[in-house]
C-alpha atoms as a PDB file:
ATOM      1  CA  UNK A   1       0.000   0.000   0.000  1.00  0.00           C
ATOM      2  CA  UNK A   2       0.473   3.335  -0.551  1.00  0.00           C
ATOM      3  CA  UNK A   3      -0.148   6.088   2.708  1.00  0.00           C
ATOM      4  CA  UNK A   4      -3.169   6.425   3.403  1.00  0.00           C
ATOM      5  CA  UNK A   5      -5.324   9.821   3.134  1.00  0.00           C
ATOM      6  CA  UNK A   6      -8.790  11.002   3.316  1.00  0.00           C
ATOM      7  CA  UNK A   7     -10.224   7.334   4.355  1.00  0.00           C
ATOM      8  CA  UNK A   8      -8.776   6.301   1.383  1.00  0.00           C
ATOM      9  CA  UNK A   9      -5.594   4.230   0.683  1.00  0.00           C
ATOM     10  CA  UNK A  10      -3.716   3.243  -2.782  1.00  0.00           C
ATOM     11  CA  UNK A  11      -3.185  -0.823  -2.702  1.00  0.00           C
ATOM     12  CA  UNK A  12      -1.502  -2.990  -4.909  1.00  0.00           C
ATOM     13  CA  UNK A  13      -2.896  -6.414  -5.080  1.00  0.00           C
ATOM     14  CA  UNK A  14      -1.652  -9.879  -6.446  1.00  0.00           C
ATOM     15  CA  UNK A  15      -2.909 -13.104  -6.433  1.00  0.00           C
ATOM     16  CA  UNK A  16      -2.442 -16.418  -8.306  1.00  0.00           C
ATOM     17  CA  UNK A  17      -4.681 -14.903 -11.448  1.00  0.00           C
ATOM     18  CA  UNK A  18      -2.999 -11.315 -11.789  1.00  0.00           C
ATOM     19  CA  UNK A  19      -2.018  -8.310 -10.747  1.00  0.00           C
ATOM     20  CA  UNK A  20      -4.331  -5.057  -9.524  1.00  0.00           C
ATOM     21  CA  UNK A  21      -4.400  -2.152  -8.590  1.00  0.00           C
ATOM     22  CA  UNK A  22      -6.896   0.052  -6.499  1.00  0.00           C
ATOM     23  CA  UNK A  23      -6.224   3.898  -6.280  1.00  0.00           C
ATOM     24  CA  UNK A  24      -8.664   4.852  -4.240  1.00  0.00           C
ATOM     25  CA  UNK A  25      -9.552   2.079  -1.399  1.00  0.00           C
ATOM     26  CA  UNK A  26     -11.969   2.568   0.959  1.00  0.00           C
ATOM     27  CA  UNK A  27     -10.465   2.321   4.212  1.00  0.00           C
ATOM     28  CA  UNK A  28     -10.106   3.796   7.651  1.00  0.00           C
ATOM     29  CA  UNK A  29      -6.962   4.351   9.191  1.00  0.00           C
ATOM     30  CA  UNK A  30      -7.054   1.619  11.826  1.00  0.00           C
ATOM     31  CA  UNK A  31      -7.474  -0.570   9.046  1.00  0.00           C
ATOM     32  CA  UNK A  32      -4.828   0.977   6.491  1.00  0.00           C
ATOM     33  CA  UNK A  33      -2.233  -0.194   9.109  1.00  0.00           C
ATOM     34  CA  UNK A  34      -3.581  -4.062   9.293  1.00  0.00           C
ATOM     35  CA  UNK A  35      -2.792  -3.996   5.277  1.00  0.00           C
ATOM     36  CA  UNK A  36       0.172  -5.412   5.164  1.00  0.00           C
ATOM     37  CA  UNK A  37       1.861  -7.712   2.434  1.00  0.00           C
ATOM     38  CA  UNK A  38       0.133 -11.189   2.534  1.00  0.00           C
ATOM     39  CA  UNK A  39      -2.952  -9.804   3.891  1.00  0.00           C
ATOM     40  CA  UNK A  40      -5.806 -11.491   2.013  1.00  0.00           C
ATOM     41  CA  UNK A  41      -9.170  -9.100   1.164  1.00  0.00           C
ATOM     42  CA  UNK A  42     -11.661  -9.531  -1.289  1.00  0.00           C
ATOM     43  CA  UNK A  43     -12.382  -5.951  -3.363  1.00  0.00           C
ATOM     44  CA  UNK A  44     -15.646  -5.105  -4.789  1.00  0.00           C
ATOM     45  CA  UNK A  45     -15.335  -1.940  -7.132  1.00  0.00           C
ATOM     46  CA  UNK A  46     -15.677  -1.282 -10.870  1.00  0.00           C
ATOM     47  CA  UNK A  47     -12.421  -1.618 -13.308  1.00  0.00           C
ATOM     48  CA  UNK A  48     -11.565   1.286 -15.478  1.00  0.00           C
ATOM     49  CA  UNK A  49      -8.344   2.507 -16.895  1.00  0.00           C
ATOM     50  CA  UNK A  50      -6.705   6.132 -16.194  1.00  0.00           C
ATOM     51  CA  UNK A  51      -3.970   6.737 -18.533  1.00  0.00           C
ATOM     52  CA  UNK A  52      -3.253   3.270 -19.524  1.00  0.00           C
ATOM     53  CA  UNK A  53      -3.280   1.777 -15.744  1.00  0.00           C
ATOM     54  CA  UNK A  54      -6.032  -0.504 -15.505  1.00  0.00           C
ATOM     55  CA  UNK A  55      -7.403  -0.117 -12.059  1.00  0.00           C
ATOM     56  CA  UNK A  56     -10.630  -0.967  -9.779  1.00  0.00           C
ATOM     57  CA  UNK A  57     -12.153   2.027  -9.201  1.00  0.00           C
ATOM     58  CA  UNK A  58     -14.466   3.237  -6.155  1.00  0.00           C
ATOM     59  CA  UNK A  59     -13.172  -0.336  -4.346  1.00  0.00           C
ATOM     60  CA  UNK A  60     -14.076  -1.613  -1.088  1.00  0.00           C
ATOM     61  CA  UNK A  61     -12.918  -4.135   0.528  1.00  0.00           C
ATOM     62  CA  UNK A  62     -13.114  -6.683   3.570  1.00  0.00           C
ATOM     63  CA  UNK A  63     -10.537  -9.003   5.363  1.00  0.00           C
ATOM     64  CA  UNK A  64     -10.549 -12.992   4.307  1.00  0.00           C
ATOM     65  CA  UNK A  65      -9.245 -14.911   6.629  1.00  0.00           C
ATOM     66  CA  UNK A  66      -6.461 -17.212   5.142  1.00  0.00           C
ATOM     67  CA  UNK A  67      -3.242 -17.761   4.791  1.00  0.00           C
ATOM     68  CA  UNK A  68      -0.752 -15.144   3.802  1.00  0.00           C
ATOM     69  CA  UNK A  69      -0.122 -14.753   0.497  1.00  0.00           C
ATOM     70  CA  UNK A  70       3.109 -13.197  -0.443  1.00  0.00           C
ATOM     71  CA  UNK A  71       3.952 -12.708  -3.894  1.00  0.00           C
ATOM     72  CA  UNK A  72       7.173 -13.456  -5.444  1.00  0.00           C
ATOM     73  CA  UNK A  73       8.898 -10.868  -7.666  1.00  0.00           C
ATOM     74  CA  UNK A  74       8.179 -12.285 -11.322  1.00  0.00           C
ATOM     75  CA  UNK A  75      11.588 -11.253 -13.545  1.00  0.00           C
ATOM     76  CA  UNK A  76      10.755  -8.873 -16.636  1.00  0.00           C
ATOM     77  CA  UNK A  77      14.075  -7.904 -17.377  1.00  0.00           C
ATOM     78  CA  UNK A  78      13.947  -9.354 -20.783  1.00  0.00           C
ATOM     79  CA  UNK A  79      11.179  -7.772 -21.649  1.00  0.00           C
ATOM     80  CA  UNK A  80      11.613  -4.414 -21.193  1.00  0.00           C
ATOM     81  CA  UNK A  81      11.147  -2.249 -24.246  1.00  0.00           C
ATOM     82  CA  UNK A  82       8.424  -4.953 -25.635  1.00  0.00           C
ATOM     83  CA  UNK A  83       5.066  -4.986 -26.007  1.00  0.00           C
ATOM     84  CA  UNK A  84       4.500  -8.263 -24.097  1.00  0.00           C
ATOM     85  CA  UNK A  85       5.875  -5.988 -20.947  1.00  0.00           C
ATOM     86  CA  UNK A  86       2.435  -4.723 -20.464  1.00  0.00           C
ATOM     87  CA  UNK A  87       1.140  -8.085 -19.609  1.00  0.00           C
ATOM     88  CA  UNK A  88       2.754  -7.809 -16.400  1.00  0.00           C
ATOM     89  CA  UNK A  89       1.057  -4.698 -15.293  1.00  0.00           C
ATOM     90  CA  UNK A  90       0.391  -4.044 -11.360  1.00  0.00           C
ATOM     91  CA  UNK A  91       2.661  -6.946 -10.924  1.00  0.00           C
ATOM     92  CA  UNK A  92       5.339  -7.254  -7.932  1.00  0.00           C
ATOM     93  CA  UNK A  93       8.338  -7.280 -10.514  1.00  0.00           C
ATOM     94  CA  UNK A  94      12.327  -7.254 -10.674  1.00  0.00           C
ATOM     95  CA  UNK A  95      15.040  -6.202 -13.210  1.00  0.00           C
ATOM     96  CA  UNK A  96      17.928  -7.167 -13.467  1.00  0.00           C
ATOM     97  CA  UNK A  97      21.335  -6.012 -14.227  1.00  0.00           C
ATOM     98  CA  UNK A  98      20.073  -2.238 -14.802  1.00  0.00           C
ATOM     99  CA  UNK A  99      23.538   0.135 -15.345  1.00  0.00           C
ATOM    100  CA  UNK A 100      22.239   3.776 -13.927  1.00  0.00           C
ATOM    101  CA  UNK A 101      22.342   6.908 -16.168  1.00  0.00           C
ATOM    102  CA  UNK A 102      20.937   9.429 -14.122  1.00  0.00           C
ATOM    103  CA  UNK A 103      19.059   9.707 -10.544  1.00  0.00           C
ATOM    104  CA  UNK A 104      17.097  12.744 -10.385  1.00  0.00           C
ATOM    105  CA  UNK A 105      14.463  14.173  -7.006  1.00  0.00           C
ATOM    106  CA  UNK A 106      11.149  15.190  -8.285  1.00  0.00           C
ATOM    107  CA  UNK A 107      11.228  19.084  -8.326  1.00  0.00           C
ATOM    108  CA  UNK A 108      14.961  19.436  -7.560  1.00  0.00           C
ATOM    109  CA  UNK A 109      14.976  18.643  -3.632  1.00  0.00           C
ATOM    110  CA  UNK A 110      15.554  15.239  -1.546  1.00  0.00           C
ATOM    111  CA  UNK A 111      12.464  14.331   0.493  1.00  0.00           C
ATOM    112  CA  UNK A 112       9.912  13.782  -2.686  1.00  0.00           C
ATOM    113  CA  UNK A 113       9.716  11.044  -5.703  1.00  0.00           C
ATOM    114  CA  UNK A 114      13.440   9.971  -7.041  1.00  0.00           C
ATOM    115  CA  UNK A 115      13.093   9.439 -10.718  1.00  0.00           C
ATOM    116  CA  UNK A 116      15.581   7.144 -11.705  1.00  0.00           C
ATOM    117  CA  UNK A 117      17.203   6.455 -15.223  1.00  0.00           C
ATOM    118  CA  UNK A 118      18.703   3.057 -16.040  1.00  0.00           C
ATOM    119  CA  UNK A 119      20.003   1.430 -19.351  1.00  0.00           C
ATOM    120  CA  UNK A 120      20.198  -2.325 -20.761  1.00  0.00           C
ATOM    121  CA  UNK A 121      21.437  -3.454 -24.056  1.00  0.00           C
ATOM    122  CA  UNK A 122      22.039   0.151 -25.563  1.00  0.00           C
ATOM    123  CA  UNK A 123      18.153   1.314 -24.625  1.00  0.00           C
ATOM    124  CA  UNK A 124      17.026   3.785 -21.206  1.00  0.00           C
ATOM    125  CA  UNK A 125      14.288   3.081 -19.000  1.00  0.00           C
ATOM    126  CA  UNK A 126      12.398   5.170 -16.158  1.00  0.00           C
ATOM    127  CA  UNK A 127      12.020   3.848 -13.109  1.00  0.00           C
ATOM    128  CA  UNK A 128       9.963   6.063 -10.051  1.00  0.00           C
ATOM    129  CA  UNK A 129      10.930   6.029  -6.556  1.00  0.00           C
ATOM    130  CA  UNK A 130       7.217   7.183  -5.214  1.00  0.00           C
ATOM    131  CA  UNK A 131       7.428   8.717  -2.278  1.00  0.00           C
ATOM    132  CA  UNK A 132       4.305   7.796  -0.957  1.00  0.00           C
ATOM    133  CA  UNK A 133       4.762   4.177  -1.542  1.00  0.00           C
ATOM    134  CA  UNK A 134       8.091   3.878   0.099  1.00  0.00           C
ATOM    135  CA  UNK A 135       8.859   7.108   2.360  1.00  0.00           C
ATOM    136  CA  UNK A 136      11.827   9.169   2.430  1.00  0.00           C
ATOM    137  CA  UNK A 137      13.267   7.823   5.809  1.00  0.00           C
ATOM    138  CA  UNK A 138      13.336   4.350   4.127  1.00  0.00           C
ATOM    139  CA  UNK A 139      16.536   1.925   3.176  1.00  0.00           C
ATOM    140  CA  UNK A 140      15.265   2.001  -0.040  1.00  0.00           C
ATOM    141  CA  UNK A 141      14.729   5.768  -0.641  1.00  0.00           C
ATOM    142  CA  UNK A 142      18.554   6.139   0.679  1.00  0.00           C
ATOM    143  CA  UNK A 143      19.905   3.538  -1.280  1.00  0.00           C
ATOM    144  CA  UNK A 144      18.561   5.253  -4.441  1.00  0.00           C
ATOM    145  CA  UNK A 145      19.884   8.436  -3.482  1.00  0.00           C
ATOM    146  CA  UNK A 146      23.129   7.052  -2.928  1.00  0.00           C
ATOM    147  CA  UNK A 147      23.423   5.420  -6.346  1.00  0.00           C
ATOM    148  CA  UNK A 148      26.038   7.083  -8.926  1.00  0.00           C
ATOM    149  CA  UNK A 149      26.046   7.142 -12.724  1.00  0.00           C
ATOM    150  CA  UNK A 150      27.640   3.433 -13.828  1.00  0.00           C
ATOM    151  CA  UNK A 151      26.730   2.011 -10.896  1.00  0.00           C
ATOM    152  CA  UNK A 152      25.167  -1.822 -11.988  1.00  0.00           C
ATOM    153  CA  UNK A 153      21.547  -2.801 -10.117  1.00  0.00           C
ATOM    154  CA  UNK A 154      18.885  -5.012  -9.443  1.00  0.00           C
ATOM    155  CA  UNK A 155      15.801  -3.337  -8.762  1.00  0.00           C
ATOM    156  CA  UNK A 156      12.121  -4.461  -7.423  1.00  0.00           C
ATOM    157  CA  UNK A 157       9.101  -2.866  -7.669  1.00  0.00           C
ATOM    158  CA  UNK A 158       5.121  -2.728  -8.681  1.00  0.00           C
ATOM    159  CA  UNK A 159       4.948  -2.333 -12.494  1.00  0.00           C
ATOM    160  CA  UNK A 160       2.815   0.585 -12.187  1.00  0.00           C
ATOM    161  CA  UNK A 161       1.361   2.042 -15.591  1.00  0.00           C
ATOM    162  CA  UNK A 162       0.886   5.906 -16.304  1.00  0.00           C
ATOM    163  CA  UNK A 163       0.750   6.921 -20.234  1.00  0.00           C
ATOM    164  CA  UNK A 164       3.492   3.616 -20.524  1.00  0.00           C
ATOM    165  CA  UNK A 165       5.390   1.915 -17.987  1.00  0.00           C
ATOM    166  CA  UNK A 166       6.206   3.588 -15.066  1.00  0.00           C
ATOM    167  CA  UNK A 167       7.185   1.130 -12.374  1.00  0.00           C
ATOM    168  CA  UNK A 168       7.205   2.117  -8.600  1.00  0.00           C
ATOM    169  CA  UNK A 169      10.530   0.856  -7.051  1.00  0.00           C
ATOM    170  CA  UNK A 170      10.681  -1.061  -3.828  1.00  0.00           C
ATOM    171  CA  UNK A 171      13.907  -2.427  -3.403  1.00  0.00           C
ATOM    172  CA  UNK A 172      17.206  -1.455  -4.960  1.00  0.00           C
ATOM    173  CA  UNK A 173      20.658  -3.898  -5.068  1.00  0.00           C
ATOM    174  CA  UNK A 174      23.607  -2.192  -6.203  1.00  0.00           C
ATOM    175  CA  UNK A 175      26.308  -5.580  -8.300  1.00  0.00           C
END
C-alpha cells in the first residue's frame, strides 16, 4: 500500500490470477495499518483505466481470513522495451542487471519522488521512486539516493502504468 489519506488508501494487489491495482480504497486508518503484504481481502469496485493503468475504481474491501499470500517478484528484465511488458502490469516485478544513467528528485529537492534512469542493451528506461509508496526515511529511498552514474543494479518494484510503464521501485541492489 500506498499512505493512506482522506479514508482512502492506494493498494496494490496480487494473487495467483494477476495483478491489480486500487487507487482509491476505501479504508479507515485503523485498518490501512492491518494492510500489510500477505494480507488477504476480497475488493468489490468497478475496473476502469486512467492513462493506460487498468485499475478498480471506487473499491471496497473486507478481510478474508487465510493464509498469507506473499507474492514473489516475477523477472521482466527481458522484456523491457516490448510490447509483451504490459502483460505484467500491477505486478510485484524485478530487473535485473540495470547500469544507472541518471538519478534525479522530483522538483529538484531530496524528500519527494526519485526518478531514476537506467540502461540495458544500448536502450534507457524510467524507473519512479514514489514517495508515498516507500517514504523518504526508508533503506530504499537512501539507497537510491546514494546510487552514482555506472553504478550496476537489481531493482524491485510494482509495475505501475501511467501513459506507458512507469514502475514504482521497492527495493534497490547495487552488483
Amino acid at each position: 500500500t500506498q499512505s493512506w489519506w482522506d479514508n482512502k488508501i492506494p493498494a496494490y494487489l496480487q494473487d495467483p490470477d494477476g495483478a491489480y491495482f486500487c487507487y482509491e480504497l476505501a479504508c479507515c486508518e485503523a485498518d490501512a495499518a492491518t494492510l500489510t503484504k500477505g494480507t488477504k481481502i476480497k475488493v468489490t469496485g468497478t475496473k476502469g483505466q486512467w492513462a493506460g493503468e487498468i485499475e478498480i475504481m471506487d473499491a471496497k474491501f473486507e478481510f478474508v481470513e487465510s493464509e498469507k499470500l506473499v507474492a514473489e517478484a516475477t523477472d521482466v528484465t527481458a522484456l523491457l522495451g516490448t510490447d509483451d511488458l504490459i502483460k505484467h502490469q500491477n505486478k510485484f516485478v524485478t530487473f535485473k542487471g540495470l547500469t544507472v544513467s541518471k538519478v534525479e528528485y522530483k522538483n529538484g529537492e531530496p524528500g519527494d519522488d526519485i526518478y531514476v534512469t537506467v540502461s540495458k542493451d544500448g536502450a534507457s528506461y524510467d524507473f519512479c521512486v514514489e514517495i508515498y509508496l516507500t517514504g523518504a526515511d526508508t533503506d530504499v529511498y537512501k539507497a537510491f539516493a546514494d546510487l552514482k552514474q555506472g553504478d550496476v543494479v537489481n531493482m524491485e518494484g510494482f509495475l505501475y502504468w501511467y501513459n506507458g510503464v512507469n514502475t514504482h521501485i521497492t527495493a534497490v541492489v547495487k552488483k
